[in-house]
N, C-alpha and C. Protein backbone atom coordinates (compact mmCIF):
# COMPACT_ATOMS: atom_id res chain seq x y z
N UNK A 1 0.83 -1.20 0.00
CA UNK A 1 0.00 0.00 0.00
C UNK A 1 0.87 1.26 0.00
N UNK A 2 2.10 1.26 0.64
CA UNK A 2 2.90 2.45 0.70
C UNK A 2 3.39 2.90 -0.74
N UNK A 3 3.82 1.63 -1.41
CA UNK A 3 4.20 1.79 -2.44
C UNK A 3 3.66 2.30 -3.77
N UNK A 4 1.83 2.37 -3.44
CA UNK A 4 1.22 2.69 -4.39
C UNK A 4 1.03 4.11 -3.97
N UNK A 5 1.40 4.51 -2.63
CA UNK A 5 1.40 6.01 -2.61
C UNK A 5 2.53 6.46 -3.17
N UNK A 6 3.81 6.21 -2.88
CA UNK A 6 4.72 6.66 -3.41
C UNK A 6 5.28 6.97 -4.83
N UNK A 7 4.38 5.75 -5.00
CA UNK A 7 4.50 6.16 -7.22
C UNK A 7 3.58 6.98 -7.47
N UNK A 8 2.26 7.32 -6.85
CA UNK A 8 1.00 8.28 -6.88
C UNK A 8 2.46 9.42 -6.92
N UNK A 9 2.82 9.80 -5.89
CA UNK A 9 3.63 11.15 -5.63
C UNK A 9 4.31 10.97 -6.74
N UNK A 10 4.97 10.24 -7.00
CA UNK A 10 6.45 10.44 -7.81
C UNK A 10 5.42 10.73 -9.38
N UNK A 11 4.35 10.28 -9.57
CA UNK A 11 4.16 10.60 -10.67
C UNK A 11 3.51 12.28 -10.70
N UNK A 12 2.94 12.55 -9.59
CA UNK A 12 2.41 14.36 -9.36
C UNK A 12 3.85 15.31 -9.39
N UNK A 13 4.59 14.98 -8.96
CA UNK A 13 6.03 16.09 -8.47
C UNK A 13 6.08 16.63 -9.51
N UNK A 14 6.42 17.65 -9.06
CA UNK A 14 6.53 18.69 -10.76
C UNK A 14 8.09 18.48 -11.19
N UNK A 15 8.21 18.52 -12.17
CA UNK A 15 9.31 18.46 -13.04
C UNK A 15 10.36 19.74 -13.35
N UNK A 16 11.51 19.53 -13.62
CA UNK A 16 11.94 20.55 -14.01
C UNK A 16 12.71 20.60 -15.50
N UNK A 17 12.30 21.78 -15.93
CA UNK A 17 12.50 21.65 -17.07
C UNK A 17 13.94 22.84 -17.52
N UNK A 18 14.69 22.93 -18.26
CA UNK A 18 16.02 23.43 -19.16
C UNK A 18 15.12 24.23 -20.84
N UNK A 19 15.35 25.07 -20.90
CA UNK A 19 14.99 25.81 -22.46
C UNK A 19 16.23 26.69 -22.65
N UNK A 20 17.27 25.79 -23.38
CA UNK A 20 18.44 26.34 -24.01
C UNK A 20 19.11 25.82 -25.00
N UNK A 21 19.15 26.52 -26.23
CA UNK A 21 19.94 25.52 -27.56
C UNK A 21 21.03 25.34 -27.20
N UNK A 22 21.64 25.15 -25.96
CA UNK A 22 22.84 24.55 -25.65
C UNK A 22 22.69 23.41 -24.90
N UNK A 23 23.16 22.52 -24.80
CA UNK A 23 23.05 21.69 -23.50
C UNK A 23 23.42 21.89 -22.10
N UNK A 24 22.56 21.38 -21.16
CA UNK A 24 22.65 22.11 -20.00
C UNK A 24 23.15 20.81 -18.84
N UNK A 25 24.39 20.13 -19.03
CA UNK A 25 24.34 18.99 -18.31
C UNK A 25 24.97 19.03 -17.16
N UNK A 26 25.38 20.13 -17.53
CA UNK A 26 25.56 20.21 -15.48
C UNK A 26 25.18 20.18 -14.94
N UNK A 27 24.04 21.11 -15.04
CA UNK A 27 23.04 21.58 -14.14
C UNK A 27 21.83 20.40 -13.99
N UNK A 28 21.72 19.45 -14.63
CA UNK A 28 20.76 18.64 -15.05
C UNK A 28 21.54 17.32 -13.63
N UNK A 29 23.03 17.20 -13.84
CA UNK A 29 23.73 16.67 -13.40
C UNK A 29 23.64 16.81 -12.08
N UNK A 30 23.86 17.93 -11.57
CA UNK A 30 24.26 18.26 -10.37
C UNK A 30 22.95 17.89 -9.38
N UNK A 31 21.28 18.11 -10.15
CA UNK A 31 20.07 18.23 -9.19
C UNK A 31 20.02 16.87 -8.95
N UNK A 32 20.66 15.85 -10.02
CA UNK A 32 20.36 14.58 -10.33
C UNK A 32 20.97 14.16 -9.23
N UNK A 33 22.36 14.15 -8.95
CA UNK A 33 23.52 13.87 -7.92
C UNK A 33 22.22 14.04 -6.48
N UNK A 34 22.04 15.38 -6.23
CA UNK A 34 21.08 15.68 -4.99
C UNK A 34 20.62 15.08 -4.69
N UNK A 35 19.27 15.56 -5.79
CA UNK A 35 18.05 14.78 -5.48
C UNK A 35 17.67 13.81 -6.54
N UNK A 36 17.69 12.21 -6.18
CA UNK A 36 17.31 11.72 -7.30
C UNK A 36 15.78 11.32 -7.60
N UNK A 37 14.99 12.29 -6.80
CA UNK A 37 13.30 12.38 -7.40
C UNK A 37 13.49 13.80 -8.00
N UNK A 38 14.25 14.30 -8.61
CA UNK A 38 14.50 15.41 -9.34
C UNK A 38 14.06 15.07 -11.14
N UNK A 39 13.25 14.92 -11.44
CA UNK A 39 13.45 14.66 -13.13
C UNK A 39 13.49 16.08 -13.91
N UNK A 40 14.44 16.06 -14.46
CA UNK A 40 15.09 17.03 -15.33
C UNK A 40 15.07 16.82 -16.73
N UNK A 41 14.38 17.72 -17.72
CA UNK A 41 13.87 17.68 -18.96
C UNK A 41 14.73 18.58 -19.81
N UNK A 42 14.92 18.32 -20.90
CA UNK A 42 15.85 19.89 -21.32
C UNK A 42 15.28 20.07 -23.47
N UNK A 43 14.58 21.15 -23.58
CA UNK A 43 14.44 21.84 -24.69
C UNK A 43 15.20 22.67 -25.19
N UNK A 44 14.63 22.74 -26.88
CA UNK A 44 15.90 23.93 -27.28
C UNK A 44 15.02 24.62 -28.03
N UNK A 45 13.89 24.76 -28.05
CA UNK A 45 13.27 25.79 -28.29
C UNK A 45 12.40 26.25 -27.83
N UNK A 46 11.12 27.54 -27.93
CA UNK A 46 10.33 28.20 -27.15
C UNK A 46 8.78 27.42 -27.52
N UNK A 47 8.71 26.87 -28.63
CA UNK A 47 7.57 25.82 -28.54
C UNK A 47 7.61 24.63 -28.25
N UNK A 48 9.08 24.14 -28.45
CA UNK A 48 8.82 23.16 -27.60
C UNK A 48 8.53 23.04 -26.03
N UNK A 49 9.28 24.14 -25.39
CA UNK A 49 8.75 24.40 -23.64
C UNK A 49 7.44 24.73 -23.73
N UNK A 50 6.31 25.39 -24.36
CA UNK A 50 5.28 25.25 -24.13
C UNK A 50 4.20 24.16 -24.28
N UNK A 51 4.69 23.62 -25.50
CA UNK A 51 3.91 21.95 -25.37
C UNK A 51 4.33 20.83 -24.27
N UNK A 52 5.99 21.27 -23.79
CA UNK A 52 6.00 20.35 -22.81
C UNK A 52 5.41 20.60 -21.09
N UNK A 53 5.06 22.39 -21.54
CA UNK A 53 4.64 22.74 -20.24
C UNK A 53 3.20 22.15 -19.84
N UNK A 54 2.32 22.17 -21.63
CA UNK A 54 1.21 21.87 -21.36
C UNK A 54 1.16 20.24 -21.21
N UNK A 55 1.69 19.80 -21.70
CA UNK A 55 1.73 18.13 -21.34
C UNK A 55 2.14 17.82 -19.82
N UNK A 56 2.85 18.38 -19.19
CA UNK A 56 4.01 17.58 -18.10
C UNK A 56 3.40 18.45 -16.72
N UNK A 57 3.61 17.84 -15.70
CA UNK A 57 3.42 19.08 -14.56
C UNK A 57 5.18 19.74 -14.07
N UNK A 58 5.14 20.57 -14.65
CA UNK A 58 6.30 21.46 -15.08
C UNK A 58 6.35 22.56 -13.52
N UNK A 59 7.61 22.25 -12.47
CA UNK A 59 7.24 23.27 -11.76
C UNK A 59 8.12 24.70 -11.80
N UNK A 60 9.23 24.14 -12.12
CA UNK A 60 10.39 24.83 -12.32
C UNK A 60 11.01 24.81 -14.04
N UNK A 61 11.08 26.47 -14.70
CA UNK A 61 11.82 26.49 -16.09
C UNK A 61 13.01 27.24 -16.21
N UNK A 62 14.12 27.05 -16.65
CA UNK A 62 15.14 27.50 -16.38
C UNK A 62 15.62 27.90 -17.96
N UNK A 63 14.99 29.26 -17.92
CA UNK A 63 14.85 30.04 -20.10
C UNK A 63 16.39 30.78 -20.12
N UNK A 64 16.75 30.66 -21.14
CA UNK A 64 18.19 31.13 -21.73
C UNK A 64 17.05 32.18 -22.61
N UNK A 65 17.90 33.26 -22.41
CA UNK A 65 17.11 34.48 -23.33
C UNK A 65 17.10 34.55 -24.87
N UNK A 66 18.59 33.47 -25.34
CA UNK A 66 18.48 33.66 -26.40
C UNK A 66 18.49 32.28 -27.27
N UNK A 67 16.78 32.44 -27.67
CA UNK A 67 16.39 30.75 -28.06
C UNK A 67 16.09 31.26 -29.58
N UNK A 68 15.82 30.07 -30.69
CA UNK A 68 16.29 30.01 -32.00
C UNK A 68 14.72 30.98 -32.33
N UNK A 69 13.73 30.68 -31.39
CA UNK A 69 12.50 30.84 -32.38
C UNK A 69 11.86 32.10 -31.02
N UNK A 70 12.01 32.51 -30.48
CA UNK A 70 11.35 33.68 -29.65
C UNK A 70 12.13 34.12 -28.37
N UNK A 71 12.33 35.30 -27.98
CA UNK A 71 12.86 36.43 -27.17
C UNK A 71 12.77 34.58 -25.80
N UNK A 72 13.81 34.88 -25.05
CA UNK A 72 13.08 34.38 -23.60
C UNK A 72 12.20 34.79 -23.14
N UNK A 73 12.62 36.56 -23.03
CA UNK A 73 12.00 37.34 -22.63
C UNK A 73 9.98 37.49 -22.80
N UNK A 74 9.99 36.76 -23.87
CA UNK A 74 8.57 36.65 -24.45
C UNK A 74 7.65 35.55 -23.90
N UNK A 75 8.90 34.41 -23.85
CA UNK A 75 8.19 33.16 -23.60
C UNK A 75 8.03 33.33 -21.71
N UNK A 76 8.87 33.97 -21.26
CA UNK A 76 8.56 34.55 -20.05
C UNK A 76 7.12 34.67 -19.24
N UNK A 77 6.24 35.64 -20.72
CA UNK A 77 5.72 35.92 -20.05
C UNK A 77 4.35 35.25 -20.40
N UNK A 78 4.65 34.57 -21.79
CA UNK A 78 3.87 33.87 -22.36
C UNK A 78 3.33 32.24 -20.98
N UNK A 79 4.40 32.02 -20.37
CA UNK A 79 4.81 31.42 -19.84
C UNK A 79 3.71 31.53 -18.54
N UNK A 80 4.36 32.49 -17.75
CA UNK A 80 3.40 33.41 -16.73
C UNK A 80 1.75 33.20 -17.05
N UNK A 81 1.34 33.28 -18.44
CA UNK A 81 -0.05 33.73 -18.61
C UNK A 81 -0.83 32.24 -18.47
N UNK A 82 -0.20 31.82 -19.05
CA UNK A 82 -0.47 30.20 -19.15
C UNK A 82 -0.65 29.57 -17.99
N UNK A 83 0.79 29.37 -16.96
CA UNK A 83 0.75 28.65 -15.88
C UNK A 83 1.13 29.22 -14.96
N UNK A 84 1.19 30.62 -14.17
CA UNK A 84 1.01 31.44 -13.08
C UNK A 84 2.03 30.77 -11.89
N UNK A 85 1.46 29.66 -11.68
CA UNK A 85 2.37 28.97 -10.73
C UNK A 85 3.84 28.18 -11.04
N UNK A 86 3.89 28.27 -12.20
CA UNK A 86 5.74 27.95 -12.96
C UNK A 86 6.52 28.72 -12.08
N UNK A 87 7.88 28.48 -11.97
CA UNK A 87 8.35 29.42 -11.13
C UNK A 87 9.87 29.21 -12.58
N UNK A 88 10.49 30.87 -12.86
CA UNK A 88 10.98 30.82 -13.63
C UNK A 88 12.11 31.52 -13.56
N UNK A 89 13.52 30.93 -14.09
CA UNK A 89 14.76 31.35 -14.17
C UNK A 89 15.42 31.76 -15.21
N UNK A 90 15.84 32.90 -15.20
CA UNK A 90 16.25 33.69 -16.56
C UNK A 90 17.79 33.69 -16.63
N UNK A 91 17.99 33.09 -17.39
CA UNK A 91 19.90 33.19 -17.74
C UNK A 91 19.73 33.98 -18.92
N UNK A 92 20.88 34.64 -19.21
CA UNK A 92 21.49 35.63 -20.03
C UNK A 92 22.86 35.57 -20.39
N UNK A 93 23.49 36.05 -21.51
CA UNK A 93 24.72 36.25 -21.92
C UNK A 93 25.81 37.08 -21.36
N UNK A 94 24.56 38.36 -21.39
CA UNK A 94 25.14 39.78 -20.71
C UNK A 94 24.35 40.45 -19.43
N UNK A 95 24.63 41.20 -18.90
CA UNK A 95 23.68 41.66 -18.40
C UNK A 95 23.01 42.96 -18.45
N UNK A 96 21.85 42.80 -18.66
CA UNK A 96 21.11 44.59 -18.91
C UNK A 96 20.39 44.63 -18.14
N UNK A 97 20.30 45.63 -17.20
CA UNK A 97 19.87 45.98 -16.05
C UNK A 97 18.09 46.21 -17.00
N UNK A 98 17.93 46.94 -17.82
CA UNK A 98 16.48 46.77 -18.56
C UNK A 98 15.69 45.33 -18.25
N UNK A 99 16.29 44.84 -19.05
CA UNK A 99 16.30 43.11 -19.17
C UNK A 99 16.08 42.55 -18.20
N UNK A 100 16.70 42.87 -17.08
CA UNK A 100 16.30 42.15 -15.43
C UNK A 100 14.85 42.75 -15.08
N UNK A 101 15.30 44.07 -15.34
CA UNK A 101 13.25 45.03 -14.61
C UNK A 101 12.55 44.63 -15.62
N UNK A 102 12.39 44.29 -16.36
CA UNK A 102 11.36 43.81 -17.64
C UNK A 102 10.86 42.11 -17.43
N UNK A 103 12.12 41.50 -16.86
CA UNK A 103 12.17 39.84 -16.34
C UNK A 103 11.92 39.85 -15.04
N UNK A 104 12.09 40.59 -14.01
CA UNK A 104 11.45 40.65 -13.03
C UNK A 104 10.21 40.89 -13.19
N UNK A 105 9.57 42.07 -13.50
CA UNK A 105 7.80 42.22 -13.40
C UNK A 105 6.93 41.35 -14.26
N UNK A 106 7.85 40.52 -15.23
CA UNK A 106 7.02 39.83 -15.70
C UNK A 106 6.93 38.17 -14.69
N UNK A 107 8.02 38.39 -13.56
CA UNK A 107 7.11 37.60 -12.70
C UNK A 107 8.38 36.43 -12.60
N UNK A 108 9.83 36.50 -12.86
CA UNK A 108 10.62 35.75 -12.71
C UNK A 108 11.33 35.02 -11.63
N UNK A 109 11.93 34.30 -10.80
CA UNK A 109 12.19 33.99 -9.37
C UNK A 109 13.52 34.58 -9.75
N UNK A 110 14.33 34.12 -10.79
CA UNK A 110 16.14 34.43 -10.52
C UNK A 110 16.39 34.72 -11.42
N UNK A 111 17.70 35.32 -11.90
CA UNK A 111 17.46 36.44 -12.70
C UNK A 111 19.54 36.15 -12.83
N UNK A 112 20.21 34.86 -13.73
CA UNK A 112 20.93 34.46 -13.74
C UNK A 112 21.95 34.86 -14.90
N UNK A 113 23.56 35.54 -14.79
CA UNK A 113 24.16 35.81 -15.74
C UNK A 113 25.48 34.46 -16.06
N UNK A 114 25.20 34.43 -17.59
CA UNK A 114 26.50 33.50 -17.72
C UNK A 114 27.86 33.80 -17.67
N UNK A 115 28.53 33.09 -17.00
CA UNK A 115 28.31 31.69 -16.45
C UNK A 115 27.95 31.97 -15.11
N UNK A 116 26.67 31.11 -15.44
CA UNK A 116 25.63 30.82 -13.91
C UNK A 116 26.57 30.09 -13.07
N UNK A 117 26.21 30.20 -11.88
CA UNK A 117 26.94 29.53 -10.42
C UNK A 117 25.75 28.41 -10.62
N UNK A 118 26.04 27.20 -10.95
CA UNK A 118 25.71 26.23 -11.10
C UNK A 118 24.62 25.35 -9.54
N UNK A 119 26.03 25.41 -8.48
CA UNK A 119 25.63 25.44 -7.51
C UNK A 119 24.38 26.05 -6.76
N UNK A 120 24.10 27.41 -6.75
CA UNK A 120 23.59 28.31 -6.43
C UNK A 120 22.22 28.17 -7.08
N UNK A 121 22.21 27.81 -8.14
CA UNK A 121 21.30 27.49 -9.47
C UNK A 121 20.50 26.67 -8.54
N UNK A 122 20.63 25.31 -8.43
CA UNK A 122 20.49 24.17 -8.14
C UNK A 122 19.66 24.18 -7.28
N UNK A 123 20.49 24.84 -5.68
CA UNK A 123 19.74 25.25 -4.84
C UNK A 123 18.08 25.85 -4.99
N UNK A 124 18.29 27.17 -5.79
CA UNK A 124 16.62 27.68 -6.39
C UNK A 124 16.05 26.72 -6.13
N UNK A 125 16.45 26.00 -7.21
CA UNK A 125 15.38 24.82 -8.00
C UNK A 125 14.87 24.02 -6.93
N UNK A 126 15.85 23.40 -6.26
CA UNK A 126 15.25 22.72 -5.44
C UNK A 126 14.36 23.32 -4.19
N UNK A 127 14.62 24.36 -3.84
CA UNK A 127 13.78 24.98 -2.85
C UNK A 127 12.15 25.39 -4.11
N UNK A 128 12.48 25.35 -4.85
CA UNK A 128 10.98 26.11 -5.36
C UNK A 128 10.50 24.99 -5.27
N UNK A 129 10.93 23.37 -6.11
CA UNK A 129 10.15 22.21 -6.44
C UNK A 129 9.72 21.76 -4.76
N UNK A 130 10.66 21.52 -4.06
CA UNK A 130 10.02 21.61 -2.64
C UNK A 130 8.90 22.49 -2.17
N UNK A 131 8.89 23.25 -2.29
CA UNK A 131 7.95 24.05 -1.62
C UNK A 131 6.85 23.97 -2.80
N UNK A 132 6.47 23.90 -4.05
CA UNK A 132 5.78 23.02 -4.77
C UNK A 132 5.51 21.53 -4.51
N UNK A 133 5.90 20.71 -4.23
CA UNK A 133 5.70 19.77 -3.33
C UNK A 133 4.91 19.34 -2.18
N UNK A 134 5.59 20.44 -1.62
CA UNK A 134 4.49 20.65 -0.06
C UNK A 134 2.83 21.10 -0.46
N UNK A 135 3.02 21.96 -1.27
CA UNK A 135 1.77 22.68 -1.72
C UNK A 135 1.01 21.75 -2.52
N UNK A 136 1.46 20.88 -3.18
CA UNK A 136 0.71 19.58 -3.88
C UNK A 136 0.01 19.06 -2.71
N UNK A 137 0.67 18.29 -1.67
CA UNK A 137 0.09 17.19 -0.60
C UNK A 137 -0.66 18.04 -0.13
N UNK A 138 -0.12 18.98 0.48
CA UNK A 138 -1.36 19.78 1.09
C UNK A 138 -2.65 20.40 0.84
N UNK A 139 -3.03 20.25 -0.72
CA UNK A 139 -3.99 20.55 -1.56
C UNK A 139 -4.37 18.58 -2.02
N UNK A 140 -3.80 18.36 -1.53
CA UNK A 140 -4.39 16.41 -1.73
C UNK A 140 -4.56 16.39 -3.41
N UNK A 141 -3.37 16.63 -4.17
CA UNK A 141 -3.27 16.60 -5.15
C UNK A 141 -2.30 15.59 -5.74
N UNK A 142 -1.32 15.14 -4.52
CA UNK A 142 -0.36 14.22 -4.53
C UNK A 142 -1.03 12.43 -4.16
């Protein structure tokens, strides 16, 4: 009986997902090492993160600003409108202080320049999917 709860959960946990035409295997690496109820997804473009947002329970997205087919910045917020409760991480090349106040109000958690502190990264993630987590069971959704 425990066991059929535990795959119940493992199949609700929200996921985390990568949107960068680069590969992101560190970072994919490192949550994996952590936590291994961490599943880590990784896209390289801005429609593909939205079909996988709408398919998957997606809790955490981690957008590179500069994707082949739309702004990050767009899918941001496209992002936001859609699923409110995503919690979302913005990496960048450079940094423009514009770019951050424009990615902040559209509702971003972290607000990351390359090269991201990997470490630090990680952390986020896992505190948001946790505390997404908690908020699942406690809504008896898990």
């Amino acid at each position: 009986m425990m066991i059929g709860k535990t795959q119940n959960i493992t199949k609700h946990l929200p996921l985390f997902l990568i949107v960068d035409k680069e590969e992101q295997q560190d970072l994919s690496a490192l949550l994996q090492c952590d936590k291994k109820s961490v599943q880590c997804l990784q896209v390289q473009t801005a429609a593909d993160c939205l079909k996988t947002v709408m398919q998957k329970n997606i809790g955490v997205v981690v957008i590179d600003e500069n994707l082949p087919d739309l702004s990050g910045l767009k899918l941001v917020s496209l992002l936001k409108k859609m699923k409110p409760e995503v919690e979302i991480i913005f990496t960048t090349d450079c940094h423009d202080p514009q770019k951050e106040i424009d990615a902040r109000l559209a509702g971003i958690l972290y607000y990351g320049v390359k090269p991201v502190d990997w470490t630090l990264l990680s952390q986020i993630i896992e505190r948001a999917l946790s505390k997404q987590n908690k908020n699942l069971q406690l809504s008896g959704h898990a």
